[in-house]
Protein backbone atom coordinates (compact mmCIF):
# COMPACT_ATOMS: atom_id res chain seq x y z
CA UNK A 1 74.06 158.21 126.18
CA UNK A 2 74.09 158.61 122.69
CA UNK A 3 70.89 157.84 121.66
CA UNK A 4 69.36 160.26 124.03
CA UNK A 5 65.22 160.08 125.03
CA UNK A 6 64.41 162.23 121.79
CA UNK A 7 66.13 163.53 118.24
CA UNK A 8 65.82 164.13 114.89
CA UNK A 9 62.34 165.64 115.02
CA UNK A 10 63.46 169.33 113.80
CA UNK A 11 64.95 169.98 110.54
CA UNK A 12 64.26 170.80 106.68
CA UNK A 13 60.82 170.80 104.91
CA UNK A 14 59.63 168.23 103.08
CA UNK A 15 56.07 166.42 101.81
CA UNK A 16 53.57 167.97 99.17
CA UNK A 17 51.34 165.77 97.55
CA UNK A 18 47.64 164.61 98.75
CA UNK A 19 49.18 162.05 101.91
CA UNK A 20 47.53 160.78 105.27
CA UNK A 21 50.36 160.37 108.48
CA UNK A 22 49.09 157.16 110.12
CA UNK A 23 50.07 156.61 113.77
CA UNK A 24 49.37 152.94 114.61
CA UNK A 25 51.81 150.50 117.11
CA UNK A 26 54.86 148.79 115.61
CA UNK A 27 54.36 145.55 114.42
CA UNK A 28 57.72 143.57 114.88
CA UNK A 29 57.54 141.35 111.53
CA UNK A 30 56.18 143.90 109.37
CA UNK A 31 58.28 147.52 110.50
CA UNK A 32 61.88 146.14 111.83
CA UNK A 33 63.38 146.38 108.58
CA UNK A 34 61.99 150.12 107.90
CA UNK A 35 62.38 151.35 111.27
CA UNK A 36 65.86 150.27 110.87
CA UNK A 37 66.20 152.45 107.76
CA UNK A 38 64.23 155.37 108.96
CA UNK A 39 67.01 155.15 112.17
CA UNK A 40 69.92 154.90 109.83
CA UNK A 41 68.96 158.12 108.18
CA UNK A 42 68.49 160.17 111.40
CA UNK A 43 71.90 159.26 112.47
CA UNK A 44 74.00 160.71 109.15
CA UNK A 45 76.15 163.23 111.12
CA UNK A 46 77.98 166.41 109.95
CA UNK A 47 80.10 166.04 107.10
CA UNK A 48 83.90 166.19 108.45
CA UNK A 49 82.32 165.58 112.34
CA UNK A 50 82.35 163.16 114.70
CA UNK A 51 78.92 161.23 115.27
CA UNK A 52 77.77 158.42 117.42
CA UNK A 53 75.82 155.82 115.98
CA UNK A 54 73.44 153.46 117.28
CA UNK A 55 72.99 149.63 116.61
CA UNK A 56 69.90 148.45 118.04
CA UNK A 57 71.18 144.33 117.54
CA UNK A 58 67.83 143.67 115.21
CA UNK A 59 65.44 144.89 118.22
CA UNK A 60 63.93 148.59 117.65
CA UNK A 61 62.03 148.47 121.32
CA UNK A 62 65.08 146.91 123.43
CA UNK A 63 65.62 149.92 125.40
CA UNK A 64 61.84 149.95 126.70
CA UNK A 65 60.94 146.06 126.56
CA UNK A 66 62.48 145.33 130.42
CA UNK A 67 60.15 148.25 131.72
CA UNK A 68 56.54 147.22 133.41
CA UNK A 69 54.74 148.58 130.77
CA UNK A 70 55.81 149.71 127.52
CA UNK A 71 54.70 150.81 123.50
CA UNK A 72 56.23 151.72 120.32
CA UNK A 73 54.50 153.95 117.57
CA UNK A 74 55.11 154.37 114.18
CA UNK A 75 54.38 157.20 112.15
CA UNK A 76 52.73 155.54 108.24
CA UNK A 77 52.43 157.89 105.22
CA UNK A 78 50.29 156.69 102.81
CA UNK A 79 49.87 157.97 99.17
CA UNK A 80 47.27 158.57 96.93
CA UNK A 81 48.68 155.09 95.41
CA UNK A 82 48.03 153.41 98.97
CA UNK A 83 51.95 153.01 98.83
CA UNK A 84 52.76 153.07 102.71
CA UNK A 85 56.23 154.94 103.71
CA UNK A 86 57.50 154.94 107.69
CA UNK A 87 58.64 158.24 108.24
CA UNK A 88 59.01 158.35 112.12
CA UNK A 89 59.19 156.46 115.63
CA UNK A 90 58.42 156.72 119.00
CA UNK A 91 58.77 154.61 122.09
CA UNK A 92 57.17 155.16 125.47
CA UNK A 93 57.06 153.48 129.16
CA UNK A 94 55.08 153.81 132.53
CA UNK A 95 56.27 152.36 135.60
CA UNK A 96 55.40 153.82 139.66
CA UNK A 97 58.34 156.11 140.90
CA UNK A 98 59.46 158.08 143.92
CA UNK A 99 58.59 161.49 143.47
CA UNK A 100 58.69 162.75 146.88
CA UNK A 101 58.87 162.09 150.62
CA UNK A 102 56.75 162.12 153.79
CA UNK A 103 56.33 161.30 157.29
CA UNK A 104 54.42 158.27 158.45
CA UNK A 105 50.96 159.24 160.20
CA UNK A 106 49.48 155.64 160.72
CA UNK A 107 52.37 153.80 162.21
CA UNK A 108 53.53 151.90 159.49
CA UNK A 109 57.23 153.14 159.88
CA UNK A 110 56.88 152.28 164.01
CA UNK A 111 60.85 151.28 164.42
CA UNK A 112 61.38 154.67 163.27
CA UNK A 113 58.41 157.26 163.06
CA UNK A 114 60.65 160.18 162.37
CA UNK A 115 62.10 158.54 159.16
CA UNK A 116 60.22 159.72 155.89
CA UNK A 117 58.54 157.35 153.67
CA UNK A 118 58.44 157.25 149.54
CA UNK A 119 55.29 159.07 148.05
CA UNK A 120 55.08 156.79 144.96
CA UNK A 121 53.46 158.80 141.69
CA UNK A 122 52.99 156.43 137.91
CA UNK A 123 55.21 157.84 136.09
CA UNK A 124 55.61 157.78 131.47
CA UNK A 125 58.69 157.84 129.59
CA UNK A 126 59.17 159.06 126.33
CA UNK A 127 61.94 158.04 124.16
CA UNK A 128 63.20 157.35 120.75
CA UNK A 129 61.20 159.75 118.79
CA UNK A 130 62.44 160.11 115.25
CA UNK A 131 61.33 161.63 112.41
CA UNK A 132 62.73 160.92 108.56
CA UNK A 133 64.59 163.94 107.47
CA UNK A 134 62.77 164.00 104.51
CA UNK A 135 59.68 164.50 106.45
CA UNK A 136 60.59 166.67 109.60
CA UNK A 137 58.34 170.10 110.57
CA UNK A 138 55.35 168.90 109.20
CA UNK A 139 54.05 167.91 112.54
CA UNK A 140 54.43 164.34 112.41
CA UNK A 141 56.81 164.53 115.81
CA UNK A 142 53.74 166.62 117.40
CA UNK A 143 51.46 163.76 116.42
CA UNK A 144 53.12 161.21 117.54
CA UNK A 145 53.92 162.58 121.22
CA UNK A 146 50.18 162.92 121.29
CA UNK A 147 49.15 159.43 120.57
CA UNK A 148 51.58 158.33 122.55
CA UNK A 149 50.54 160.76 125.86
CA UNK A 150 47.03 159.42 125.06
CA UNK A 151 48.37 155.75 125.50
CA UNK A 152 50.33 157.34 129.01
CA UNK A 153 46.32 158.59 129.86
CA UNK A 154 44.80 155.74 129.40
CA UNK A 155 47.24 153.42 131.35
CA UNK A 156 47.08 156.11 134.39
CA UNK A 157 49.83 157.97 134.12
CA UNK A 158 50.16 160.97 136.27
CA UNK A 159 53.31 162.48 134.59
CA UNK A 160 55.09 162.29 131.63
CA UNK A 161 59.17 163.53 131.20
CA UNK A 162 61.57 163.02 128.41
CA UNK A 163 65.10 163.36 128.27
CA UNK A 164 67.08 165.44 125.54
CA UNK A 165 70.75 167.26 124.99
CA UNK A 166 70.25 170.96 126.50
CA UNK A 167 71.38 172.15 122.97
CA UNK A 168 69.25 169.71 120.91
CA UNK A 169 67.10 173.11 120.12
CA UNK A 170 64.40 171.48 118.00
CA UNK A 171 63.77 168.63 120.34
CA UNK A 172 63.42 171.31 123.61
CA UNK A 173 61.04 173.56 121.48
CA UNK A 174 58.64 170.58 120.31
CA UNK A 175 58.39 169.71 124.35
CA UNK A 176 58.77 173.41 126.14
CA UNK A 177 56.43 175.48 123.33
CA UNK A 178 54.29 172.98 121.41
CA UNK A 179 53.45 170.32 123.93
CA UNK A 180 53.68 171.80 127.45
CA UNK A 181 56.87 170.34 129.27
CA UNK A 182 58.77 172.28 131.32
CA UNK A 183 62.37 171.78 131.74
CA UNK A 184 63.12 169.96 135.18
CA UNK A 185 66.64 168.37 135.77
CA UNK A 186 69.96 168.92 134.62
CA UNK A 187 71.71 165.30 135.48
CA UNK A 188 75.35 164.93 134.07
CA UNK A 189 75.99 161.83 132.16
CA UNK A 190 79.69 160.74 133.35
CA UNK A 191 81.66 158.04 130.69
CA UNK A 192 84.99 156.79 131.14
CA UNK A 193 86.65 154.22 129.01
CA UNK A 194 88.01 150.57 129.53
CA UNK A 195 91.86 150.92 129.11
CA UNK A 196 93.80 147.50 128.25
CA UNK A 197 95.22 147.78 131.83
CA UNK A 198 92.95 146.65 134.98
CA UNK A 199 92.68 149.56 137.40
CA UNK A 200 94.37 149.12 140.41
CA UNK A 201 92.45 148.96 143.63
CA UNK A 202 93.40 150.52 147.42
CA UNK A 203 94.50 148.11 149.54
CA UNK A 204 92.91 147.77 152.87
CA UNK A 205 89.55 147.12 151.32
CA UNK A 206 86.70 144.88 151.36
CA UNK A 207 84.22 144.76 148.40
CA UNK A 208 81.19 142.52 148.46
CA UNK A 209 79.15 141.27 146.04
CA UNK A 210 75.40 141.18 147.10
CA UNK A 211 72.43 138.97 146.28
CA UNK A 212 69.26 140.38 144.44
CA UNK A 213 67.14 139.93 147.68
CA UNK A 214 69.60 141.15 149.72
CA UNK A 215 70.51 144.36 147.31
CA UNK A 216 66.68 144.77 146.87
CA UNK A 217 66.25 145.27 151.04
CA UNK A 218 69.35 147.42 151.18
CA UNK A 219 67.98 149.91 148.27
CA UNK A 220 64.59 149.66 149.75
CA UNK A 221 66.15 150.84 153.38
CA UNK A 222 68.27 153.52 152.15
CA UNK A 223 66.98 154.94 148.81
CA UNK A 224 63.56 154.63 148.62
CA UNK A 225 63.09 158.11 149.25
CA UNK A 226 65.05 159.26 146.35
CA UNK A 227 63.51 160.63 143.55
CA UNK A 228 62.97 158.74 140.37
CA UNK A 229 63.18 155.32 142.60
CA UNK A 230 61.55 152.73 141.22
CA UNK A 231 59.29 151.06 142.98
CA UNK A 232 59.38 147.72 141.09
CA UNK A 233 63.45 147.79 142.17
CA UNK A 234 63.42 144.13 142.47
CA UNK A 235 62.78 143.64 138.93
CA UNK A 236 65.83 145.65 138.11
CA UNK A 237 68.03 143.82 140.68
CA UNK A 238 66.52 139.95 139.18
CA UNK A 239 66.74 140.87 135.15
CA UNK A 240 69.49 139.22 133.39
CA UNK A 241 71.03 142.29 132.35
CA UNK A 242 71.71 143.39 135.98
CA UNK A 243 75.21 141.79 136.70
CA UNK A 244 75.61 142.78 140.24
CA UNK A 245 75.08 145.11 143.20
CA UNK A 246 78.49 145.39 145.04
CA UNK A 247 79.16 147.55 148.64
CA UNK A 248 82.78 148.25 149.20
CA UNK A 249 83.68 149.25 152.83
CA UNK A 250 87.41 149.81 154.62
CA UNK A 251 88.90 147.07 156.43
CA UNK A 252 90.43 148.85 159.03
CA UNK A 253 86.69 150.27 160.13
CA UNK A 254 84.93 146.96 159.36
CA UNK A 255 87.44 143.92 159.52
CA UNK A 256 85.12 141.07 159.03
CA UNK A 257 85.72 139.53 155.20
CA UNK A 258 81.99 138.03 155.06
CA UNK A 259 78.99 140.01 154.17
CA UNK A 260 76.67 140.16 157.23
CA UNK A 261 73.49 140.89 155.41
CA UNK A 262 71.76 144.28 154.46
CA UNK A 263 69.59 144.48 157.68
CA UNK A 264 72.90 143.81 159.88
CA UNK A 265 74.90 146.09 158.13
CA UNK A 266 72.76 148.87 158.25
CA UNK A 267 71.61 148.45 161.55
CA UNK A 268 75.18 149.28 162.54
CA UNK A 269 77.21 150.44 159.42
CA UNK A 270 81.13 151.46 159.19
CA UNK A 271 82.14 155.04 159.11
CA UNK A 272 82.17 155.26 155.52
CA UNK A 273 80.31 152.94 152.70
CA UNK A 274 80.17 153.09 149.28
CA UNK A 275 77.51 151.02 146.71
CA UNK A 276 76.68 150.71 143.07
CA UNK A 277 75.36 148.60 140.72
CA UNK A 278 76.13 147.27 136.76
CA UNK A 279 74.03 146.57 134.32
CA UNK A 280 75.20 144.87 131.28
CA UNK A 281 73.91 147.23 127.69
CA UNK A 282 76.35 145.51 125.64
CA UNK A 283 73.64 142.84 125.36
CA UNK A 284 71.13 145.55 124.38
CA UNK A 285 72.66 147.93 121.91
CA UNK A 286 76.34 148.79 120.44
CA UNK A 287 77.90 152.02 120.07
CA UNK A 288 80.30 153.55 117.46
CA UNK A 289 81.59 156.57 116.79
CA UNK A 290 82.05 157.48 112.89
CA UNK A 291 83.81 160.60 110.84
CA UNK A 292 87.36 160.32 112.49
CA UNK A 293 90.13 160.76 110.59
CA UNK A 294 93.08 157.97 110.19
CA UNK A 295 95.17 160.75 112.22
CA UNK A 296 92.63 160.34 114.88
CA UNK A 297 92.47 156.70 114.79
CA UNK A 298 95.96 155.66 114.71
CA UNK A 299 96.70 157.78 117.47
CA UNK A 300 93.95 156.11 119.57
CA UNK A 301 94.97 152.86 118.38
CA UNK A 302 98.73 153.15 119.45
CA UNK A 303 97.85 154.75 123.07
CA UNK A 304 96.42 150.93 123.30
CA UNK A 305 99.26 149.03 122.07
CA UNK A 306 101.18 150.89 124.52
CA UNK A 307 98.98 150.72 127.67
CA UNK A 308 98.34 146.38 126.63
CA UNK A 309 102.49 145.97 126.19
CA UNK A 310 103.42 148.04 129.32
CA UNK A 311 100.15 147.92 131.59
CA UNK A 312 102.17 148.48 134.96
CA UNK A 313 102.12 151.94 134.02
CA UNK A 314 98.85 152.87 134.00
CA UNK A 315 98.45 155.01 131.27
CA UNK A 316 94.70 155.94 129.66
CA UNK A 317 94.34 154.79 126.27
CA UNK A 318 91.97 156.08 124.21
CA UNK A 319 89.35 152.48 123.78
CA UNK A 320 88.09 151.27 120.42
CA UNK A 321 85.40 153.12 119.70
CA UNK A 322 85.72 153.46 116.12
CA UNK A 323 83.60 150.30 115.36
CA UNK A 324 80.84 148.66 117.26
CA UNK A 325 81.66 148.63 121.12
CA UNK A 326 79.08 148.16 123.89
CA UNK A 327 79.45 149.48 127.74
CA UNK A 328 78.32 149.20 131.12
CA UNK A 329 75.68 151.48 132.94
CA UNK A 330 76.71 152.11 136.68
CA UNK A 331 73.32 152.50 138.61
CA UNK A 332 72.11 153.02 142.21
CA UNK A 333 75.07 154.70 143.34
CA UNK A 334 75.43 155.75 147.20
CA UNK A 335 77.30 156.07 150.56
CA UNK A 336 77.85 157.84 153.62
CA UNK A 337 80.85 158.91 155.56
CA UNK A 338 84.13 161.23 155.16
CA UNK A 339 85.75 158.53 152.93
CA UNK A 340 82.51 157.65 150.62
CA UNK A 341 84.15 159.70 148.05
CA UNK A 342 87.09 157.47 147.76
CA UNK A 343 85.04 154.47 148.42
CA UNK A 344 82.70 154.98 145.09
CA UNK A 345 85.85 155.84 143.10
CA UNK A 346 86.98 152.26 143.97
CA UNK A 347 83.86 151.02 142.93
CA UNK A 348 84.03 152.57 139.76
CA UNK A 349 87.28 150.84 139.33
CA UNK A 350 85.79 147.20 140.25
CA UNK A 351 83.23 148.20 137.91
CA UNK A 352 85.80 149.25 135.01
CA UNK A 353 87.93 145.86 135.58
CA UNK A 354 84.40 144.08 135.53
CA UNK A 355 83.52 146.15 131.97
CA UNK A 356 87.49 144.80 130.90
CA UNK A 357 86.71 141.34 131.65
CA UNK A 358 83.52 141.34 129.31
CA UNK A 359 84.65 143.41 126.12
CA UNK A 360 83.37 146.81 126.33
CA UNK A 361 84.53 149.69 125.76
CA UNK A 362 83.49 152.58 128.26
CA UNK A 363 81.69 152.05 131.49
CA UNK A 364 79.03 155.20 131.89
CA UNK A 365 76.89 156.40 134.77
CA UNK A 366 73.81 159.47 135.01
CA UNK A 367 73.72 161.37 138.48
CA UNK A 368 72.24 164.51 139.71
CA UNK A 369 74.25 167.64 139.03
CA UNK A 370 74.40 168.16 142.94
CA UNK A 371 75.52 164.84 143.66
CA UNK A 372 78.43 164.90 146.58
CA UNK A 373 79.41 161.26 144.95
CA UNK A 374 80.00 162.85 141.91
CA UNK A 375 83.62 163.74 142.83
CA UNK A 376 84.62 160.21 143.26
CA UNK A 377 83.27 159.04 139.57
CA UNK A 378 85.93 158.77 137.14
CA UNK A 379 85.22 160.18 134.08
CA UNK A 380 86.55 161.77 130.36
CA UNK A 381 85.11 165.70 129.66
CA UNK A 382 84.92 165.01 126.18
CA UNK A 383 83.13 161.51 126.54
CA UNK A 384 80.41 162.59 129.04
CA UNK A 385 77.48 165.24 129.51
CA UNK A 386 77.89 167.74 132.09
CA UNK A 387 74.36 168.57 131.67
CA UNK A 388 71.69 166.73 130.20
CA UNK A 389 67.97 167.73 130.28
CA UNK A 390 65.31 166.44 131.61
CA UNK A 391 61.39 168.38 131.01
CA UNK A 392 58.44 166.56 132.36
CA UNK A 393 54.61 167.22 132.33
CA UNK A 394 51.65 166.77 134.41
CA UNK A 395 49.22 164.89 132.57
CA UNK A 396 46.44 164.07 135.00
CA UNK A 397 44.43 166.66 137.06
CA UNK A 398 44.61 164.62 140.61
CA UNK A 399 47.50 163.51 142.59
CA UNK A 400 48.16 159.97 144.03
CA UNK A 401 49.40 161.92 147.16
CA UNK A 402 48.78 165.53 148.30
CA UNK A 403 51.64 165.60 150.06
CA UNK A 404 53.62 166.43 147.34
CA UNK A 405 51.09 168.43 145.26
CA UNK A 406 52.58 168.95 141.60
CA UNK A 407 55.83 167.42 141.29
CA UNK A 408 56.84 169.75 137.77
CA UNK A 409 57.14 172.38 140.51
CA UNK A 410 59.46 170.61 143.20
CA UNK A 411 63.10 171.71 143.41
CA UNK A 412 65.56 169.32 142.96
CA UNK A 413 67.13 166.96 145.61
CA UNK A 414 70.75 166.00 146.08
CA UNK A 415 70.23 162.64 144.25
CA UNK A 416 68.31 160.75 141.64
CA UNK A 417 67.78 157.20 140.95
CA UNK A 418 68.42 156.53 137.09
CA UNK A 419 67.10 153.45 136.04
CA UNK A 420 69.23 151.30 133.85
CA UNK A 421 66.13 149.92 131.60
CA UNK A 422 65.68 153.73 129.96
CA UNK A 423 69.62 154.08 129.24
C-alpha cells in the first residue's frame, strides 16, 4: 500500500569526500535504530501535501520475515575517520510460485486429465529499497539491487520482480534502464475504510468460516493454476496473522447451514460462490497519513461522530487516519457464477465488520486489472491504486519447466494471487 516494493532511491546529489559504500546484511541489535532514521527521512513528504507514513512497530524486516526465505541489506558509508553512516536499505524474498499452466502427460491428474496443472518457477522479491536523501544518485540503490540479485542467484532463483507506483519515475528507471526489468503487471490496489457503522449484509445468505486444512485443499483445487500462487499456501493459511478463509454462498441455491467440506462442495458447488481471505497487518505495521489541514481533519472527524450517533443510516465516514491506524489485507479472492459479483461484495462487507471489530481503519485488497471480481470490491478512488506496477527479470538462463519458456514474456491472465506476507 503505502510503503510500496521500492522508493526513495532517485533524488538530489550528495557525497564528496574519500568514502567506501559497504553492503553487508542487517544486523538487528546493531542497525534498528539507524535504519529507523534513515526510513524516517525518506518519508518527509511535500511541504503543504498529503503523505503516508510508515511505522514498522520496532521491526525493519516484518514485511519479509513470514516468507520461506528472506534477507535484508544495508548500505554502510564509511569515512576516512572509519566513522560508519547507514545511508540505504533493502529487503528481499524467494519463495516457489505459479507462473504458468499445463496439461498432465503422466497421469498424475487421472480424475481429470483434461484439467491443467501449476508449472511452479522460484521466484525473488524485492522490496524496501531506500536510499538517504542525502546520498541518492550516487549508485548506492544500483549496488544494493545487485548484492541483493546475487543473494536471489545463489539461493536459485529463476526470476526476480519488484513492485513500484507507475509514476514513481526514479524507481521505474533504476529497474527498466539500469538493471534490466521489464515492466509486467498493472494490478490495482483497492482500499476502503472502516466506517463506525457495521455494513449491513443480504439476507438469504450463508457465510462459512473454513479451517486452514480445509481452505488449503479448496485453494489447492481451484487456484493453483493462477499466477503468482504460492506453492507453500498452507503456510499462509496456518500463520498467526491469517485470521480466516470464509466462502459465502446463497441460501436459496444451497440451503444446508453446515459447511460440507472443500472436496464436497466442489465436487458439486451452488450456482454462484464467492471466497476470500484476511490477514491481520495491523500486527505488522501502522499507517498514517500526515500534512492535512485542521479543515481537513475536522471535517473527517465529524462525518464519524455522525455515522457512530446515527449508524442506521449508513453513511461513509471518512476513518481516522490522521494518526497511527492499521488495516486488513483481503487475499485469495474468487468465485464462479452470475451472482459471484454480489457474493464477493458481501464478503468484503464480512470482512469490513471483521476489520470494525479489531480497530483498524481501512480494509485493502491487490487484484489483477482484468479481474471480473473486481466489480464487486468496494472501494474509495482517492484511497486506492488503479494501477500499480509490477517489472520482473529473468535471472537464470534455464527454466524449471519448458512449458512455459520465459515467463517476462507471458501475457497476463484474468487473475493473480497476491500474497499477504509481501503487503
Amino acid at each position: 500500500m503505502g510503503d510500496k516494493g521500492v522508493g526513495g532511491v532517485g533524488g538530489g546529489g550528495g557525497g564528496g569526500g574519500r568514502v567506501v559504500v559497504v553492503v553487508r546484511k542487517f544486523d538487528h541489535e546493531k542497525d534498528s535504530r539507524r535504519v529507523e532514521e534513515v526510513e524516517r527521512r525518506c518519508e518527509v513528504g511535500p511541504s503543504g501535501e498529503l503523505s503516508l507514513f510508515t511505522d514498522l512497530l520496532g521491526d525493519p524486516i516484518c514485511r519479509v520475515r513470514h516468507s520461506p526465505s528472506f534477507l535484508m541489506l544495508v548500505a554502510e558509508m564509511v569515512g576516512e575517520g572509519k566513522e560508519k553512516e547507514i545511508v540505504g536499505m533493502i529487503r528481499g524474498c524467494i519463495k516457489t510460485v505459479t507462473c504458468g499452466r499445463k496439461l498432465s502427460r503422466n497421469g498424475r491428474n487421472s480424475n481429470d486429465p483434461t484439467k491443467p496443472l501449476p508449472v511452479y518457477t522460484k521466484l525473488a522479491y524485492i522490496l524496501g529499497l531506500r536510499v538517504s536523501p542525502s546520498h541518492r544518485r550516487m549508485g548506492i540503490g544500483l549496488k544494493l539491487v545487485c548484492k541483493m540479485e546475487e543473494w536471489f542467484r545463489e539461493n536459485g532463483a529463476e526470476y526476480s520482480y519488484i513492485a513500484t507506483e507507475n509514476d514513481n519515475q526514479a524507481s521505474v528507471s533504476l529497474f527498466t534502464d539500469k538493471c534490466g526489468y521489464s515492466k509486467f503487471r498493472t494490478p490495482s490496489i483497492l482500499v476502503n475504510p472502516v466506517f463506525a457503522h457495521k455494513v449491513r449484509l443480504p439476507k438469504r445468505l450463508h457465510i462459512f468460516k473454513l479451517s486452514p486444512s480445509d481452505a488449503e485443499s479448496f485453494y489447492r483445487r481451484r487456484f493453483s493454476t493462477t499466477e503468482f500462487f504460492p506453492r507453500d499456501i498452507d503456510s499462509v493459511l496456518n500463520n498467526k496473522l491469517s485470521l480466516g478463509t470464509f466462502v459465502a454462498v446463497y441460501s436459496d441455491s444451497y440451503p444446508t447451514e453446515s459447511w460440507p467440506g472443500s472436496d464436497s462442495f466442489l465436487s458439486d458447488p451452488p450456482e454462484s460462490w464467492a471466497v476470500l481471505s484476511v490477514w491481520n497487518c495491523k500486527d505488522v505495521f501502522t499507517l498514517e497519513v500526515r500534512g492535512a489541514s485542521r479543515v481537513k481533519r475536522g471535517f473527517a472527524k465529524t462525518t464519524r461522530l455522525v455515522d457512530k450517533a446515527l449508524p442506521w443510516l449508513q453513511l461513509p465516514s471518512v476513518p481516522e487516519v490522521f494518526r497511527p491506524f492499521g488495516l486488513h489485507f483481503m487475499y485469495g479472492l474468487g468465485g464462479e457464477g452470475p451472482r459471484a459479483v454480489k457474493l464477493v461484495k458481501a464478503l468484503c462487507g464480512h470482512a469490513h465488520n471483521l476489520a470494525k471489530e479489531r480497530g483498524c481503519g481501512v480494509v485493502a485488497t491487490e487484484v489483477s486489472s482484468r479481474e471480473p471480481l473486481k466489480l464487486g470490491i468496494p472501494h474509495w478512488k482517492r484511497l486506492s491504486c488503479a494501477e500499480d506496477l509490477w517489472c520482473i527479470k529473468r535471472l537464470g538462463e534455464d527454466y524449471s519447466d519448458g512449458s512455459v519458456g520465459d515467463w517476462t514474456k507471458s501475457p497476463p491472465g484474468l487473475s493473480i494471487f497476491v500474497d499477504p506476507r509481501e503487503f
